[in-house]
Protein backbone atom coordinates (compact mmCIF):
# COMPACT_ATOMS: atom_id res chain seq x y z
CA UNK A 1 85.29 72.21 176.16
CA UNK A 2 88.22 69.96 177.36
CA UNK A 3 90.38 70.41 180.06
CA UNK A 4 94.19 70.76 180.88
CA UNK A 5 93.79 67.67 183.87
CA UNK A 6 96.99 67.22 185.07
CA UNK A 7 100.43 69.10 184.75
CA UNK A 8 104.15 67.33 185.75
CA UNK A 9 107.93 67.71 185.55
CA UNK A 10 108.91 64.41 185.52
CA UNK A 11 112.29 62.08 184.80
CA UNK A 12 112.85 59.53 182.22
CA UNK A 13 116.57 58.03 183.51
CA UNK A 14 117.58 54.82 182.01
CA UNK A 15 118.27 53.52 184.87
CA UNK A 16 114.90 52.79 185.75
CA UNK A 17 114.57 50.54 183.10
CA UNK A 18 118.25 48.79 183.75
CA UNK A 19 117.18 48.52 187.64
CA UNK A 20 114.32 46.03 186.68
CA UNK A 21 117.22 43.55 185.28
CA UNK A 22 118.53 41.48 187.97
CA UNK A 23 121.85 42.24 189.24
CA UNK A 24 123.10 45.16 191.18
CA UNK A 25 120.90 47.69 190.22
CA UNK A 26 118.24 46.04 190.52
CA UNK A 27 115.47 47.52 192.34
CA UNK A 28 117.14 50.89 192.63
CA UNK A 29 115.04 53.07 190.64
CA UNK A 30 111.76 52.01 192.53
CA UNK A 31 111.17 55.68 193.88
CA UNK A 32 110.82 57.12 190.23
CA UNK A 33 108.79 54.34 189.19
CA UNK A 34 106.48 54.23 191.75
CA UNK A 35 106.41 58.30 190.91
CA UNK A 36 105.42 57.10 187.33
CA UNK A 37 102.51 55.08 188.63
CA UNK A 38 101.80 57.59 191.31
CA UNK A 39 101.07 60.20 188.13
CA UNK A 40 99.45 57.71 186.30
CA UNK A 41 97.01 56.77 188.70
CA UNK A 42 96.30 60.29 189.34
CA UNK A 43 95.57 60.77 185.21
CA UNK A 44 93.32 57.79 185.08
CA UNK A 45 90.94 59.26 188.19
CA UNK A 46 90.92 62.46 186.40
CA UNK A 47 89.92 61.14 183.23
CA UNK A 48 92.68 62.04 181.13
CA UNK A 49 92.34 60.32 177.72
CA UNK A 50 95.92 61.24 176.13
CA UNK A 51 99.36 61.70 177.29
CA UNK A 52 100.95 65.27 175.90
CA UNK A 53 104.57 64.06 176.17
CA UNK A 54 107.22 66.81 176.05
CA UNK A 55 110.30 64.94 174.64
CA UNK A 56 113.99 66.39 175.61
CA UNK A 57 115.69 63.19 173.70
CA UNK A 58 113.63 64.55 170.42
CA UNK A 59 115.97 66.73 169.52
CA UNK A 60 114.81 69.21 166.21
CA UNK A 61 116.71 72.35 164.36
CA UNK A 62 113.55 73.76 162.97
CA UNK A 63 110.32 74.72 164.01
CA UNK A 64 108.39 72.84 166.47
CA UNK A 65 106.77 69.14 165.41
CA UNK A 66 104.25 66.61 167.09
CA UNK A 67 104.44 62.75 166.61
CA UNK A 68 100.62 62.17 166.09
CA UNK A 69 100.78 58.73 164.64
CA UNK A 70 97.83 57.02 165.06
CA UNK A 71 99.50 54.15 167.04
CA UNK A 72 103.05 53.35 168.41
CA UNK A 73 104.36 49.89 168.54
CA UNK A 74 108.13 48.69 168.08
CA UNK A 75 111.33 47.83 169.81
CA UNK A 76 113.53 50.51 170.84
CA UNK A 77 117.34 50.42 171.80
CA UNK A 78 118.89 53.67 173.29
CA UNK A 79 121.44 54.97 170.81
CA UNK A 80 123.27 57.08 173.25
CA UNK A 81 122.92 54.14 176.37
CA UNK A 82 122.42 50.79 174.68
CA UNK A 83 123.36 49.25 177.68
CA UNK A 84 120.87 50.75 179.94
CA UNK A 85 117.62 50.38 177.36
CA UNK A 86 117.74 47.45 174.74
CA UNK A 87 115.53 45.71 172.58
CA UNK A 88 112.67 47.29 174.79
CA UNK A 89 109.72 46.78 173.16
CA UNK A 90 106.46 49.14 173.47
CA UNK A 91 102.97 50.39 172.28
CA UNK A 92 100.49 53.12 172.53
CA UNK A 93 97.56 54.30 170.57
CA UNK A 94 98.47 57.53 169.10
CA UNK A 95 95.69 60.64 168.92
CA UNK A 96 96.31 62.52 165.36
CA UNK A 97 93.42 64.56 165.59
CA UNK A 98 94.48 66.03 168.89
CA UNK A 99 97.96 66.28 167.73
CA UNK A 100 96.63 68.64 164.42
CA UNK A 101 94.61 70.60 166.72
CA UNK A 102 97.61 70.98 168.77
CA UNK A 103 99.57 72.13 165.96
CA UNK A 104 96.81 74.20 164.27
CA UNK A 105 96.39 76.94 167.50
CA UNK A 106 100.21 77.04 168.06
CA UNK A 107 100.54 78.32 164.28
CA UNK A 108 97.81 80.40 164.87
CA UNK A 109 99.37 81.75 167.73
CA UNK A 110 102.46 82.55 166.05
CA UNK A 111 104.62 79.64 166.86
CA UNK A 112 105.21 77.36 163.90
CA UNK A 113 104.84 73.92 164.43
CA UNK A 114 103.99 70.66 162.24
CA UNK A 115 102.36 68.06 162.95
CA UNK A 116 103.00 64.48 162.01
CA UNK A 117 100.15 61.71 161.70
CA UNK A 118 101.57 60.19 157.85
CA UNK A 119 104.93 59.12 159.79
CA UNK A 120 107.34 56.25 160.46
CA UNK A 121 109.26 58.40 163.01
CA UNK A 122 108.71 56.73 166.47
CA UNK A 123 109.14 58.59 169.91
CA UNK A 124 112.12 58.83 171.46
CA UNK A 125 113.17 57.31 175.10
CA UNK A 126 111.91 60.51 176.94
CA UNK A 127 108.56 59.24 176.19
CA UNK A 128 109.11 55.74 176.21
CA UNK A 129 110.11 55.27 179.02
CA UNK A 130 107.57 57.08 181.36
CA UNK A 131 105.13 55.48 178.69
CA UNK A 132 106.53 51.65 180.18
CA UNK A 133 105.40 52.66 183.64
CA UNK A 134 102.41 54.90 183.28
CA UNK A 135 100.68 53.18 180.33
CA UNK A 136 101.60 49.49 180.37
CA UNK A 137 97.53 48.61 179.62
CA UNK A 138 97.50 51.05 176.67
CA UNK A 139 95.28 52.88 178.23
CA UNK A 140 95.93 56.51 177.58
CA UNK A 141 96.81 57.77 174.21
CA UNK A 142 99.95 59.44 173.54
CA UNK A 143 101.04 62.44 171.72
CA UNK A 144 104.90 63.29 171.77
CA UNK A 145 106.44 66.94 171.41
CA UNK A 146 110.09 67.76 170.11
CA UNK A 147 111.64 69.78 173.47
CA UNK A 148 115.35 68.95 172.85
CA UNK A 149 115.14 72.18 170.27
CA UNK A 150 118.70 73.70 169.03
CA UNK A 151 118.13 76.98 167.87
CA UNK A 152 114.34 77.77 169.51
CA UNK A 153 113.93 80.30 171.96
CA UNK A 154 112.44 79.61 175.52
CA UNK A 155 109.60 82.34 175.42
CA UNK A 156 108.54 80.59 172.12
CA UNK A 157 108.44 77.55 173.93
CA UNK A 158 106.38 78.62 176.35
CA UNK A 159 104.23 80.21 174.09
CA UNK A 160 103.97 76.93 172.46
CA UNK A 161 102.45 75.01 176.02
CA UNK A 162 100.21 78.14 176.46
CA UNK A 163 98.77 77.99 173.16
CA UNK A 164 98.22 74.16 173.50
CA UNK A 165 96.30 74.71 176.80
CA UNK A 166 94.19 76.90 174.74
CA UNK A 167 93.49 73.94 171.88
CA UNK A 168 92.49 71.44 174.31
CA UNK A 169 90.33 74.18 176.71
CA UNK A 170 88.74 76.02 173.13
CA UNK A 171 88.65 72.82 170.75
CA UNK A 172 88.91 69.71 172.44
CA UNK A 173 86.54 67.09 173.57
CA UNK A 174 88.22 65.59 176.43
CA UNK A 175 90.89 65.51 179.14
CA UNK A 176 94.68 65.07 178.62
CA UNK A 177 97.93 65.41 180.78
CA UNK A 178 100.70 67.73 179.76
CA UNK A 179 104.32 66.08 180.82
CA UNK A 180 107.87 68.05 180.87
CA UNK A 181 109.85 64.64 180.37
CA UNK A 182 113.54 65.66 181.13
CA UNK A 183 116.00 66.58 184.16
CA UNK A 184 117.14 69.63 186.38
CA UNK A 185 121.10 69.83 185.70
CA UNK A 186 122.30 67.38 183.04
CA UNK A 187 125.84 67.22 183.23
CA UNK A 188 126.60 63.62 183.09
CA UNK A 189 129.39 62.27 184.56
CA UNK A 190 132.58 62.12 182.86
CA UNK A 191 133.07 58.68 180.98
CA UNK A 192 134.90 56.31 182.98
CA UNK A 193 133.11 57.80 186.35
CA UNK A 194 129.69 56.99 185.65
CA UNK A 195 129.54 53.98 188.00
CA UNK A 196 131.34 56.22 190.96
CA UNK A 197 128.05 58.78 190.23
CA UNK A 198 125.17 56.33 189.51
CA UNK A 199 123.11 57.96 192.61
CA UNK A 200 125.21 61.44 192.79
CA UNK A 201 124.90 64.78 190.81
CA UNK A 202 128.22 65.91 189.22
CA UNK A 203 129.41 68.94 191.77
CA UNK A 204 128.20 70.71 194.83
CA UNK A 205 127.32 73.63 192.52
CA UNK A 206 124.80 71.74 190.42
CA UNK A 207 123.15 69.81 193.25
CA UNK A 208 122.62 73.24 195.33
CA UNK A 209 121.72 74.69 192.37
CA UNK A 210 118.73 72.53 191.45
CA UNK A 211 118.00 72.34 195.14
CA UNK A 212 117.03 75.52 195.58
CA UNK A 213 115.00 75.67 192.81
CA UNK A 214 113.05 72.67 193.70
CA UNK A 215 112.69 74.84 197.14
CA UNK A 216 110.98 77.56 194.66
CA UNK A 217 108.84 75.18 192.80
CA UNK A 218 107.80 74.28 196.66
CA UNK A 219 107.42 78.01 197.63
CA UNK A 220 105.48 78.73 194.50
CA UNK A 221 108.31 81.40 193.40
CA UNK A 222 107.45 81.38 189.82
CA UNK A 223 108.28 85.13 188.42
CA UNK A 224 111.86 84.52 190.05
CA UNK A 225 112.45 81.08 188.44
CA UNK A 226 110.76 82.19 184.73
CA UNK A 227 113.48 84.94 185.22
CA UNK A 228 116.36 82.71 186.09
CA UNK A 229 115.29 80.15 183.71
CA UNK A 230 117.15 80.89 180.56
CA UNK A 231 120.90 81.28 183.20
CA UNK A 232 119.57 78.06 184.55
CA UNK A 233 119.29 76.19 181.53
CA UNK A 234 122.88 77.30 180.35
CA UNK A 235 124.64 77.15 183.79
CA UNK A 236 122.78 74.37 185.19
CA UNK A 237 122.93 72.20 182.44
CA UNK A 238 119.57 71.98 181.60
CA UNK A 239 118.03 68.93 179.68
CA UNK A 240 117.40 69.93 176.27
CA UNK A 241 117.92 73.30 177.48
CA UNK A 242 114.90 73.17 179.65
CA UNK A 243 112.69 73.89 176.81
CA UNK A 244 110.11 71.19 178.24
CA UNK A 245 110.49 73.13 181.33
CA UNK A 246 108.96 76.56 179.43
CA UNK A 247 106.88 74.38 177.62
CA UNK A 248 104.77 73.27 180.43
CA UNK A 249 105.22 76.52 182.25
CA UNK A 250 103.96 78.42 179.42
CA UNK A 251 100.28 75.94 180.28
CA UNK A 252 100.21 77.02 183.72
CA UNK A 253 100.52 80.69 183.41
CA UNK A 254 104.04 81.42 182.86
CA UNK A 255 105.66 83.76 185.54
CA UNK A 256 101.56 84.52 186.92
CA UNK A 257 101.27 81.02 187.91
CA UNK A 258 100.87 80.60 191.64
CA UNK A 259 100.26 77.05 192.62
CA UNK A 260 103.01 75.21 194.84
CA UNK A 261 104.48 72.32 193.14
CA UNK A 262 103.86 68.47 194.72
CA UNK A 263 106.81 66.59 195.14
CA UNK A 264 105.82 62.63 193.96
CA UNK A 265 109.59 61.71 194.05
CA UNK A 266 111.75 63.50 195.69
CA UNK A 267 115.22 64.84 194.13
CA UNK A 268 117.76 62.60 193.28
CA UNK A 269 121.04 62.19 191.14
CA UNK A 270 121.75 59.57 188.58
CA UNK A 271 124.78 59.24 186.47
CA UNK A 272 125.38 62.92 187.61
CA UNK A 273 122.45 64.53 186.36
CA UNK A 274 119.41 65.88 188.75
CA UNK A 275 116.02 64.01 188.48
CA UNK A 276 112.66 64.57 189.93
CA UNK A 277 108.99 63.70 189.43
CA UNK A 278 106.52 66.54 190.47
CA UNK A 279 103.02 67.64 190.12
CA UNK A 280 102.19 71.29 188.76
CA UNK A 281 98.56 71.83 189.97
CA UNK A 282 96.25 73.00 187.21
CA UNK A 283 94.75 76.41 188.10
CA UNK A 284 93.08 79.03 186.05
CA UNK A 285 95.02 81.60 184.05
CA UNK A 286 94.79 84.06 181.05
CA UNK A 287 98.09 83.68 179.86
CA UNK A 288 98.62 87.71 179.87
CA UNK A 289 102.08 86.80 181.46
CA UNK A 290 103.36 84.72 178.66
CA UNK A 291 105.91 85.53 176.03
CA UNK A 292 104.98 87.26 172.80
CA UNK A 293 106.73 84.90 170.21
CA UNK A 294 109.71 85.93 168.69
CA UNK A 295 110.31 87.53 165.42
CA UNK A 296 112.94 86.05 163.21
CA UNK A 297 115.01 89.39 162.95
CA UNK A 298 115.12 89.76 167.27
CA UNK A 299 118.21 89.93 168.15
CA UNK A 300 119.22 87.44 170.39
CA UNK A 301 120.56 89.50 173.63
CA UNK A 302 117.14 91.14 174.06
CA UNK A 303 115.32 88.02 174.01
CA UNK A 304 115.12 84.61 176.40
CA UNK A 305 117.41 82.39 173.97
CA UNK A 306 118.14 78.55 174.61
CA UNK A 307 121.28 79.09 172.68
CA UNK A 308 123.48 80.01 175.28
C-alpha cells in the first residue's frame, strides 16, 4: 500500500541556524543546509507526504512515544544552546493517524510504544531544525520519534524502524521519509574551547573513528557496522546513543541491508562533535535479519544495550 520513499542519516547542529545571523559565522553552515534542501527536494519528487523524524534531543526513560499532533506551530529557544537557537519560530502540519498506525504495528510487534495526538508537547530541536530547511512551505507533514532513549536497548530500536516500515508498506496510503536526526561522535568540546573547535571533532580518535565508518556506510559494510554499533555508540560518543541510527537501520534491513550509502554533505566537525547528511537507498527486505525484541528479564550482557 504505501511506501518507505526515502531513508537518511542526517545532522541537526545549531550552528546552522546561528550561521544565518550576520556576523562571523555567518554563512558557514551552507554545506548542511544545502544537504537539507538537497533531501528535501529529493522527498518532494518522490512524493513523500510526511516527514518520520527520529529525534536524539527527545530524550524518554520509558517505552517508545510519537508526537502525532495534528499541527506544530510555536517559538522554540534551545535550552541546552540558547545562544545558538532563540526565539525561532516554526510550523508543520502534524499526521496523527499515521503516527497511531505507527504506534499500533510497533506494539504489535512487541515493542511498546505510545502515541501522542491529545498533546501540548512540541518537538524538540532535532526536528526543528531540519524541519526550518526542508519544510519552510509546510509542505510535508511531520511526525517526530523519541531516539534520545535512556534505558532502551538498540535491537529494540531497530525493531521499532522495522516494524514502522511494515505500517506504512501494510497500512498506509501514501509515501513518507524516515530521518535518523542526530550525529556520529558527540563529544562536545570542553566548555571554554568551543570556539577553538567550532569546525573540528574533539580528538584524532573520534574523527578516525567516524571516518571509517562513513567509509563502511560507502562500502555498504552493514553486518560489520550493526555489529560494532552498540561499542560505537559507547566509545564513539554516539548521539542519543545512536538509537536513531538502529532505528532507521532496523527500516532498511538491519545487518542484510546492502545498498551503499550517498554522501549529500560530506563529514564535518562542529563544536567537536561529527556531522553528516547521507542518503540510505530504499531497497527491498524481509527483515529476517532484525532483532527479536527484548524481554524485560534479558540480562543485559547477552543483549545489544544502549546503556553502556
Amino acid at each position: 500500500m504505501g511506501q518507505l520513499a526515502l531513508a537518511a542519516k542526517i545532522t541537526h547542529v545549531p550552528s546552522m541556524v546561528l550561521s544565518e545571523m550576520p556576523g562571523p559565522r555567518h554563512g558557514t553552515r551552507k554545506e548542511a543546509i544545502d544537504g537539507h534542501r538537497d533531501i528535501s527536494r529529493r522527498c518532494r519528487e518522490l512524493g513523500v507526504d510526511t516527514l518520520v523524524v527520529f529525534d536524539t534531543h527527545w530524550l524518554v526513560n520509558a517505552n517508545y512515544h510519537i508526537n502525532c499532533a495534528p499541527h506544530f506551530q510555536g517559538t522554540y529557544t534551545s535550552n541546552e544552546l540558547p545562544h545558538f537557537i532563540k526565539n525561532m519560530p516554526f510550523e508543520a502540519p502534524g499526521n496523527p493517524a499515521l503516527g497511531r498506525l505507527l504506534a499500533q504495528v510497533c506494539n504489535e510487534q512487541g515493542v511498546e510504544t505510545l502515541a501522542h495526538d491529545d498533546t501540548t508537547l512540541g518537538p524538540e530541536y532535532g526536528t526543528l531544525v531540519p524541519l526550518r530547511y526542508m519544510n519552510e512551505d509546510q509542505h510535508f507533514k511531520v511526525v517526530s520519534v523519541s531516539a534520545l532513549c535512556t534505558v532502551h536497548y538498540l535491537n529494540d530500536s531497530a525493531r521499532l524502524g522495522w516494524a514502522m516500515r511494515k505500517a506504512v508498506e501494510d497500512h498506509y496510503d501514501g509515501k513518507v521519509a524516515f530521518l535518523a536526526s542526530g550525529s556520529l561522535s558527540h563529544r562536545f568540546a570542553q566548555n571554554g574551547l568551543a570556539p577553538e573547535f567550532a569546525f573540528k571533532i574533539w580528538s584524532p580518535f573520534l574523527e578516525h573513528l567516524d571516518r571509517r565508518v562513513v567509509a563502511m556506510w560507502q562500502d555498504a559494510e552493514w553486518r560489520d557496522f550493526c555489529a560494532m554499533l552498540p561499542e560505537y555508540a559507547a566509545k564513539g560518543h554516539g548521539e542519543g546513543f545512536m538509537h536513531d541510527t538502529a532505528m532507521l537501520l532496523g527500516a532498511l534491513g538491519w545487518s542484510d541491508y546492502d545498498a551503499p550509502a550517498e554522501i549529500v554533505t560530506p563529514y564535518f566537525g562542529a563544536s567537536g562533535t561529527g556531522q553528516i547528511n547521507a542518503i540510505f537507498p530504499v531497497t527491498p527486505q524481509s527483515g529476517a535479519a532484525v532483532p527479536a525484541p527484548v524481554a524485560s528479564s534479558a540480562r543485559v550482557d547477552t543483549a545489544v544495550s544502549s546503556r553502556l
